[in-house]
N, C-alpha and C. Protein backbone atom coordinates (compact mmCIF):
# COMPACT_ATOMS: atom_id res chain seq x y z
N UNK A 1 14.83 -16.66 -0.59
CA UNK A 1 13.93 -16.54 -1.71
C UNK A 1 13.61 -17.92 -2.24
N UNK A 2 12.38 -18.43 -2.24
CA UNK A 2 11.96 -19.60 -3.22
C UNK A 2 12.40 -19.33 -4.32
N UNK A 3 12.32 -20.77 -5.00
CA UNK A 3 12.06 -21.03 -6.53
C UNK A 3 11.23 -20.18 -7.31
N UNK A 4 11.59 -19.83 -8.31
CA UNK A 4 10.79 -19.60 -9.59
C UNK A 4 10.02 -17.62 -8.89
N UNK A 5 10.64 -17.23 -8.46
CA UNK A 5 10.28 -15.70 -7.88
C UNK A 5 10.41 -14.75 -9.10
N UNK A 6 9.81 -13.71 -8.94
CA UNK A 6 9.51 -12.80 -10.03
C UNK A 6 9.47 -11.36 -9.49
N UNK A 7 10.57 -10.17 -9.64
CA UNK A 7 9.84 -8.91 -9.19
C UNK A 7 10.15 -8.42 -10.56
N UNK A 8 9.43 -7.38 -10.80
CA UNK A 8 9.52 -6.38 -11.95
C UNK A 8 9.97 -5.42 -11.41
N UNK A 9 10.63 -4.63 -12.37
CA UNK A 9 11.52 -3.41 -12.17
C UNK A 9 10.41 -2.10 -12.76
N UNK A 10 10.36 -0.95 -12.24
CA UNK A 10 11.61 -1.33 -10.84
C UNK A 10 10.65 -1.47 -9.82
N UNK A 11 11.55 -1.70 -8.88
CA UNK A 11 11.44 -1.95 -7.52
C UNK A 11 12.17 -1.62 -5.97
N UNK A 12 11.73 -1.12 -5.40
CA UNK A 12 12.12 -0.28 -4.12
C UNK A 12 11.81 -1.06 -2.55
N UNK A 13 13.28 -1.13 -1.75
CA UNK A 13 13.52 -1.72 -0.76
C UNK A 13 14.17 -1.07 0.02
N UNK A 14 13.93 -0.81 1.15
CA UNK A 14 14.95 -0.13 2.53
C UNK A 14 15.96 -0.89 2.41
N UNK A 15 15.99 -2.38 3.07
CA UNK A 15 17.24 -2.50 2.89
C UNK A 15 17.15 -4.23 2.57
N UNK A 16 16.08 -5.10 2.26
CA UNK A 16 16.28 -5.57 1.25
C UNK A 16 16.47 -7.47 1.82
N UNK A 17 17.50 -7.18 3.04
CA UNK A 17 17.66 -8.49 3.99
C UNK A 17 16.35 -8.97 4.74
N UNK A 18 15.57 -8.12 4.94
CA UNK A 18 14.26 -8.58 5.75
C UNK A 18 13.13 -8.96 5.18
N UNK A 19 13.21 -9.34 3.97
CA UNK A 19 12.30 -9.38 2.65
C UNK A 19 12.30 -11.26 2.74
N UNK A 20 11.10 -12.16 2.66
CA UNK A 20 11.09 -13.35 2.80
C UNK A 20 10.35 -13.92 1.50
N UNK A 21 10.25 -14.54 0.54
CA UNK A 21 9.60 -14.74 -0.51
C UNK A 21 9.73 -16.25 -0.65
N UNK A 22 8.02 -16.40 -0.66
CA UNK A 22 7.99 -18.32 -0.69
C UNK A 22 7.73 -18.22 -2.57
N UNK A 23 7.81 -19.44 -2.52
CA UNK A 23 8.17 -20.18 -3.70
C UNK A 23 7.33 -19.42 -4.98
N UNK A 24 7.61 -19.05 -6.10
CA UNK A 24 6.90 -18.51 -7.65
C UNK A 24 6.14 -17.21 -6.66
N UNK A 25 6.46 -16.64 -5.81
CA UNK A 25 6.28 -15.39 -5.51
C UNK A 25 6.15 -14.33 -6.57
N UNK A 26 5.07 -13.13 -6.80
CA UNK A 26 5.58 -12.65 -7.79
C UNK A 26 5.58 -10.96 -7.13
N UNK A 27 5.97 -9.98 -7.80
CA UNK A 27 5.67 -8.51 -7.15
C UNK A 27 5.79 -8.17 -8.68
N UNK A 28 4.78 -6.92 -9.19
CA UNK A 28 4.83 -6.26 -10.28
C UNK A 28 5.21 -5.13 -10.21
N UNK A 29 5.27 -4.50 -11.00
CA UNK A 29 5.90 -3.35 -11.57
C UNK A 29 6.03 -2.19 -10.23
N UNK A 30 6.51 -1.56 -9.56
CA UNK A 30 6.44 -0.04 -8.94
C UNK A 30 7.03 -1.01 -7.74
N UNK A 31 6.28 -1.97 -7.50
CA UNK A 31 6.44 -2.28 -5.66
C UNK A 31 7.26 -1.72 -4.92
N UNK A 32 7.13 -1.34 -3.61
CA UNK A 32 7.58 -0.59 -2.56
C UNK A 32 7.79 -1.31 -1.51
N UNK A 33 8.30 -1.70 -0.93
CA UNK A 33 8.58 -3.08 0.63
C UNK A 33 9.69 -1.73 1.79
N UNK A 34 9.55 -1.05 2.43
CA UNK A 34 10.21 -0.58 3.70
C UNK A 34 10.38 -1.72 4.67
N UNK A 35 10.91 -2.19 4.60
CA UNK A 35 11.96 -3.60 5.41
C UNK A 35 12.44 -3.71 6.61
N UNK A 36 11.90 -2.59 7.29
CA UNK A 36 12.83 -2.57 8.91
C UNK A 36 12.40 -2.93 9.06
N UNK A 37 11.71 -4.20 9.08
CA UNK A 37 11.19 -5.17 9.89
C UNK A 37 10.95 -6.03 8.83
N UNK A 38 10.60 -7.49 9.47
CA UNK A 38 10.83 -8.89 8.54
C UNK A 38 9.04 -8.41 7.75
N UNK A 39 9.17 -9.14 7.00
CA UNK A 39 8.10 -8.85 5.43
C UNK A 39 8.60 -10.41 5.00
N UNK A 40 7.28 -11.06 4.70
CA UNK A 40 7.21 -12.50 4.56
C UNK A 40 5.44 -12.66 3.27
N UNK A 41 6.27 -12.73 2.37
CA UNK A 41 5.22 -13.21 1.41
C UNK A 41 5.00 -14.59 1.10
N UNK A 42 4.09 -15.02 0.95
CA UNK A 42 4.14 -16.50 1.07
C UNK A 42 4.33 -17.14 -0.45
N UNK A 43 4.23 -18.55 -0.44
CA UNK A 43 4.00 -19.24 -1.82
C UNK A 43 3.31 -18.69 -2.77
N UNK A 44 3.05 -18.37 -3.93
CA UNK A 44 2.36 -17.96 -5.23
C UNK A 44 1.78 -17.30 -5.11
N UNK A 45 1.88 -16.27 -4.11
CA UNK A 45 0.97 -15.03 -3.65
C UNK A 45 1.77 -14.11 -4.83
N UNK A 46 0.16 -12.90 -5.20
CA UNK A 46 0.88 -12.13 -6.22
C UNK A 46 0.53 -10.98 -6.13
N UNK A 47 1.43 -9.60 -6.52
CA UNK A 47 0.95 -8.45 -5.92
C UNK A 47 1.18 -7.62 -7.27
N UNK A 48 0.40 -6.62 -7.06
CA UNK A 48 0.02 -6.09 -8.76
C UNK A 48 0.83 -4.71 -8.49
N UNK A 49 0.55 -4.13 -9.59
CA UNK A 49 1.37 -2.67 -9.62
C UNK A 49 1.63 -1.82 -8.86
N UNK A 50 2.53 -1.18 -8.28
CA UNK A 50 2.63 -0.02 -7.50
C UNK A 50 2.01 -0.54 -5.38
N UNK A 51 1.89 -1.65 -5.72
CA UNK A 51 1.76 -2.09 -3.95
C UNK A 51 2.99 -1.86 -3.20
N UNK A 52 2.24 -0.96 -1.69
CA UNK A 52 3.27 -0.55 -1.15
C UNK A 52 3.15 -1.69 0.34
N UNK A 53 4.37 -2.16 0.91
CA UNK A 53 4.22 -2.73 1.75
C UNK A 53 5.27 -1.76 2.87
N UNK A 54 4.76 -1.51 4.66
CA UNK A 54 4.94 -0.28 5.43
C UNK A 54 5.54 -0.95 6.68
N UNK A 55 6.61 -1.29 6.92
CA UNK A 55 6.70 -1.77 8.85
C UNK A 55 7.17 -0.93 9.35
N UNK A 56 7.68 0.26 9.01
CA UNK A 56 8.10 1.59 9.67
C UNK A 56 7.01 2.61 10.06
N UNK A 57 6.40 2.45 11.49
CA UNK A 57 5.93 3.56 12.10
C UNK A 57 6.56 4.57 12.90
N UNK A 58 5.22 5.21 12.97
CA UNK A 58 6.40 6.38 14.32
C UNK A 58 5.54 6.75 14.97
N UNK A 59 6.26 7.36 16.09
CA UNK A 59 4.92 7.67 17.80
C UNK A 59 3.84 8.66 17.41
N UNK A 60 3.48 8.12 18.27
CA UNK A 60 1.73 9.33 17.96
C UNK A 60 1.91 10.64 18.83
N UNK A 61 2.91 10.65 19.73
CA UNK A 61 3.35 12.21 20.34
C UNK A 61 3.83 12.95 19.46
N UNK A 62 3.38 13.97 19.64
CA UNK A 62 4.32 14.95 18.20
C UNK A 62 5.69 14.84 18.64
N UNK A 63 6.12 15.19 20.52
CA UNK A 63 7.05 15.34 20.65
C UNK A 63 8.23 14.57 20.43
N UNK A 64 7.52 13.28 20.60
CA UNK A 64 9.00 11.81 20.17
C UNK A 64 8.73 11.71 18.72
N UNK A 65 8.21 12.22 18.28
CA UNK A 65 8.28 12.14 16.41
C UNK A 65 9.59 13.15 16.00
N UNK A 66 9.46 14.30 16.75
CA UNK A 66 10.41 15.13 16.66
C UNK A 66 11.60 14.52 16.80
N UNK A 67 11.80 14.01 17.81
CA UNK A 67 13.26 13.51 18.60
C UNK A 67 13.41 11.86 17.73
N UNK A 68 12.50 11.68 16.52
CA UNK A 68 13.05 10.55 15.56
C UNK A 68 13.04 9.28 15.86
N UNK A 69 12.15 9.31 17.31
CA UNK A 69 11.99 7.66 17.37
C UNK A 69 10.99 7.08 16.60
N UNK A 70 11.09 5.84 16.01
CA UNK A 70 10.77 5.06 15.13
C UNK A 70 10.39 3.92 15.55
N UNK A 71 9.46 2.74 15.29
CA UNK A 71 9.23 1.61 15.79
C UNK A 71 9.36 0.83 13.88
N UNK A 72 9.49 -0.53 14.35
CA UNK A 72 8.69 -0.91 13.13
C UNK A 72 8.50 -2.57 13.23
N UNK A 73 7.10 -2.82 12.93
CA UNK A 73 6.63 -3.52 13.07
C UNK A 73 6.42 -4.82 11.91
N UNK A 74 6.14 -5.99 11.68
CA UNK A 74 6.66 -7.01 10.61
C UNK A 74 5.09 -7.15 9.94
N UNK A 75 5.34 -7.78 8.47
CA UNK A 75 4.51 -7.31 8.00
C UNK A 75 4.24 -9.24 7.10
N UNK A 76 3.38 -9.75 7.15
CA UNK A 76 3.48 -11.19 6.93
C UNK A 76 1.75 -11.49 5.76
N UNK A 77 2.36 -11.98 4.84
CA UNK A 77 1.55 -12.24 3.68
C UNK A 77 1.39 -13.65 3.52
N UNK A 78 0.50 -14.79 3.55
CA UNK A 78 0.50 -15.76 3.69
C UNK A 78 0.59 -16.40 2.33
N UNK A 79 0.34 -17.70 1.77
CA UNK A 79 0.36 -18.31 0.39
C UNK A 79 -0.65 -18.24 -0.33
N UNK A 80 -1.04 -17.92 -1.97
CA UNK A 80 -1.54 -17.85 -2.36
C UNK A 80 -2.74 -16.54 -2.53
N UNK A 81 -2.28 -15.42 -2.12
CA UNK A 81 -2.65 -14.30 -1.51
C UNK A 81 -2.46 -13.52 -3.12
N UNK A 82 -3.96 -12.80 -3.14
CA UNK A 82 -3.53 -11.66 -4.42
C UNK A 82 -3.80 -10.55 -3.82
N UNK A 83 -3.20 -9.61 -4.29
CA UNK A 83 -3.03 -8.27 -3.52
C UNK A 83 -3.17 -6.95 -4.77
N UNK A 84 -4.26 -6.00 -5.51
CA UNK A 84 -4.53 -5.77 -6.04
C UNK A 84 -3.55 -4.90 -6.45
N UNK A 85 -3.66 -3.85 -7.39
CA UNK A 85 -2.31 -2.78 -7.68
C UNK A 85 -2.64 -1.67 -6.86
N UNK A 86 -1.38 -0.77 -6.06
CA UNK A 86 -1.89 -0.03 -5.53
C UNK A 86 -2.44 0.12 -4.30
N UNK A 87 -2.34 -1.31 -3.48
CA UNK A 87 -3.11 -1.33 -2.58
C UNK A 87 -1.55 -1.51 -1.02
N UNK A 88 -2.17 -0.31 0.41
CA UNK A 88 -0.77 -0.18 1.06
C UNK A 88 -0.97 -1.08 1.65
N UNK A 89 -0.30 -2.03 2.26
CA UNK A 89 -0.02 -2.73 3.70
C UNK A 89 0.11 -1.80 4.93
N UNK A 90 -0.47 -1.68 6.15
CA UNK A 90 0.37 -1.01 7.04
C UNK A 90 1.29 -1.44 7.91
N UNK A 91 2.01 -0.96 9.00
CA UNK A 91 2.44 -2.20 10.18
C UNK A 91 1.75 -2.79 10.79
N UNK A 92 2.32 -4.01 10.84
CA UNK A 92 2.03 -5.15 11.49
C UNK A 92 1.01 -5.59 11.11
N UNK A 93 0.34 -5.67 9.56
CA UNK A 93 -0.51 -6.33 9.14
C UNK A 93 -0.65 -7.64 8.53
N UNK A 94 -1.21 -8.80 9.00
CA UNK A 94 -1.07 -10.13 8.56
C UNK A 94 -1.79 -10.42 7.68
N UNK A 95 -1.64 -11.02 6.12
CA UNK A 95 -2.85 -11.48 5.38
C UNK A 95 -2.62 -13.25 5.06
N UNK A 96 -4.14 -13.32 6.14
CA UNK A 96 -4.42 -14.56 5.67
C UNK A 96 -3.94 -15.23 4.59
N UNK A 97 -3.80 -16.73 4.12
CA UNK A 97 -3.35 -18.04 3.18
C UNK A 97 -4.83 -17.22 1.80
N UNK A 98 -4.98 -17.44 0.42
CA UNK A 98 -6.24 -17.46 -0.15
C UNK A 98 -6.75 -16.37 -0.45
N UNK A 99 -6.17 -15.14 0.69
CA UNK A 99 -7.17 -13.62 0.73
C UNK A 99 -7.00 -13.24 -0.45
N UNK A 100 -7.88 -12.04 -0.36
CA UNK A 100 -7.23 -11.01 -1.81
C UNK A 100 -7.88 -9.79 -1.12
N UNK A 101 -6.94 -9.20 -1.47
CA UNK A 101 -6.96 -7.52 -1.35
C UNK A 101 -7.59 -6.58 -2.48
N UNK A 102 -8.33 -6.05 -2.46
CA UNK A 102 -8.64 -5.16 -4.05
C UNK A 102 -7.49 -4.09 -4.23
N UNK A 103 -7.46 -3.55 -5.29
CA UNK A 103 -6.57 -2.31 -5.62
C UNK A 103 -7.25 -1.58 -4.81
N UNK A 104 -6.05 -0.49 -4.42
CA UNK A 104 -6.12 0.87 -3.98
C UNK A 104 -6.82 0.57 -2.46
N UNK A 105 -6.98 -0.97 -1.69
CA UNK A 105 -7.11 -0.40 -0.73
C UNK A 105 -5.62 -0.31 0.11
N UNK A 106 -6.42 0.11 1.36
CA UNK A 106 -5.18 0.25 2.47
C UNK A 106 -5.93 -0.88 3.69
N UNK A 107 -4.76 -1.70 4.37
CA UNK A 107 -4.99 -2.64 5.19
C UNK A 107 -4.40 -2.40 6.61
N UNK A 108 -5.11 -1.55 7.11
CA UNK A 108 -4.94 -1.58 8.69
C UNK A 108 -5.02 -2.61 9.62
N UNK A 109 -5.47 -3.60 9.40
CA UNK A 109 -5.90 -5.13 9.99
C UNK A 109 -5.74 -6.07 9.80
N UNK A 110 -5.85 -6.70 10.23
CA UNK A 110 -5.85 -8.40 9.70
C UNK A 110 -6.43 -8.66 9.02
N UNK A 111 -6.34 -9.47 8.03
CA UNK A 111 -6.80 -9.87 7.57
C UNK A 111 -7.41 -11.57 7.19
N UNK A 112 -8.24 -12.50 7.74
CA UNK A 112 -7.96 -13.49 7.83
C UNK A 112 -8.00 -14.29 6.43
N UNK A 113 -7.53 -15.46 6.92
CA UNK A 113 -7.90 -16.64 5.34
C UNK A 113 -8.84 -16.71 4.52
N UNK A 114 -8.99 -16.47 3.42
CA UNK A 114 -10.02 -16.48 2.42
C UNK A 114 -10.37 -15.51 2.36
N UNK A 115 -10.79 -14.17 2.62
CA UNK A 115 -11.01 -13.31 2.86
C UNK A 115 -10.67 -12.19 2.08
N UNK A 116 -12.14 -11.49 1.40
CA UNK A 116 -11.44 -10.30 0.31
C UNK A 116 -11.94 -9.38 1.22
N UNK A 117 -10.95 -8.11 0.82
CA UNK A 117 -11.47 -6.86 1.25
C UNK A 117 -11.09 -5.70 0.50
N UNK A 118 -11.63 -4.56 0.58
CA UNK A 118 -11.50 -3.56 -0.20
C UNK A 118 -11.80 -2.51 0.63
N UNK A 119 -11.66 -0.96 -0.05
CA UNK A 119 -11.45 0.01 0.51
C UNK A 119 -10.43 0.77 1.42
N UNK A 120 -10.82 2.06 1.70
CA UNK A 120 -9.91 2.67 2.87
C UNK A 120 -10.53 2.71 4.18
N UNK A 121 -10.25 2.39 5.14
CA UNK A 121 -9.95 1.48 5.48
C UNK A 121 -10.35 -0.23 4.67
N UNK A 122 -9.44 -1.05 4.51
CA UNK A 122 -9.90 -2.07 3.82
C UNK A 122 -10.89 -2.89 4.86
N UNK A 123 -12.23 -3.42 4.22
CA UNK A 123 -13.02 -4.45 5.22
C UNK A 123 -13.90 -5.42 4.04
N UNK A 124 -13.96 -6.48 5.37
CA UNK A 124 -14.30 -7.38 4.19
C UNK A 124 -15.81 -7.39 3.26
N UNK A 125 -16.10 -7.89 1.95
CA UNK A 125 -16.60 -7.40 1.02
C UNK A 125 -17.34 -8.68 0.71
């Protein structure tokens, strides 16, 4: 964890070790992080209420969903990144250094540097 980090309570973590936070990081109120896999927020990036961040997928066969196999994939937030309230990460989604995310979307993609996007699917705006 950097310097000068900030989460508000409460706050919800799988398990909490795979969680990376650069420097005056902040997370607000509700946040959600599922952690089986590394999750890397960068420098002074800030994420607003109730943002859920996701690296736990599961197979697209019904049948190995049944039988509980699980993948999970890492989930990487670059510096200076605002991320609206409300808005999910999925697996394996990267957000660009600068971006911003609006509330309430969901980010299936990449997202590159500078770069806002919004909506469900989130795209850029």
């Amino acid at each position: 964890m950097g310097r000068d980090c900030w989460i508000e309570a409460p706050f919800h973590c799988s398990y909490g070790f795979n969680i990376r936070l650069g420097e005056r990081a902040y997370l607000n109120a509700g946040c959600v992080v599922l952690d089986s896999a590394p999750v890397s927020i960068g420098a002074h990036s800030m994420l607003g209420p109730g943002v859920q961040i996701y690296c736990a997928d599961h197979h697209r066969d019904p049948s190995k969903r049944r039988e509980g196999i699980e993948r999970a994939l890492p989930v990487s937030i670059g510096a200076d990144v605002w991320i609206g309230g409300g808005a999910i990460l999925l697996p394996g989604v990267t957000i660009g250094d600068g971006a911003i995310v609006a509330a309430g979307a969901v980010v299936a993609r990449d997202v590159p540097a500078g770069v806002r996007v919004a909506g469900v699917p989130a795209r850029p705006i």
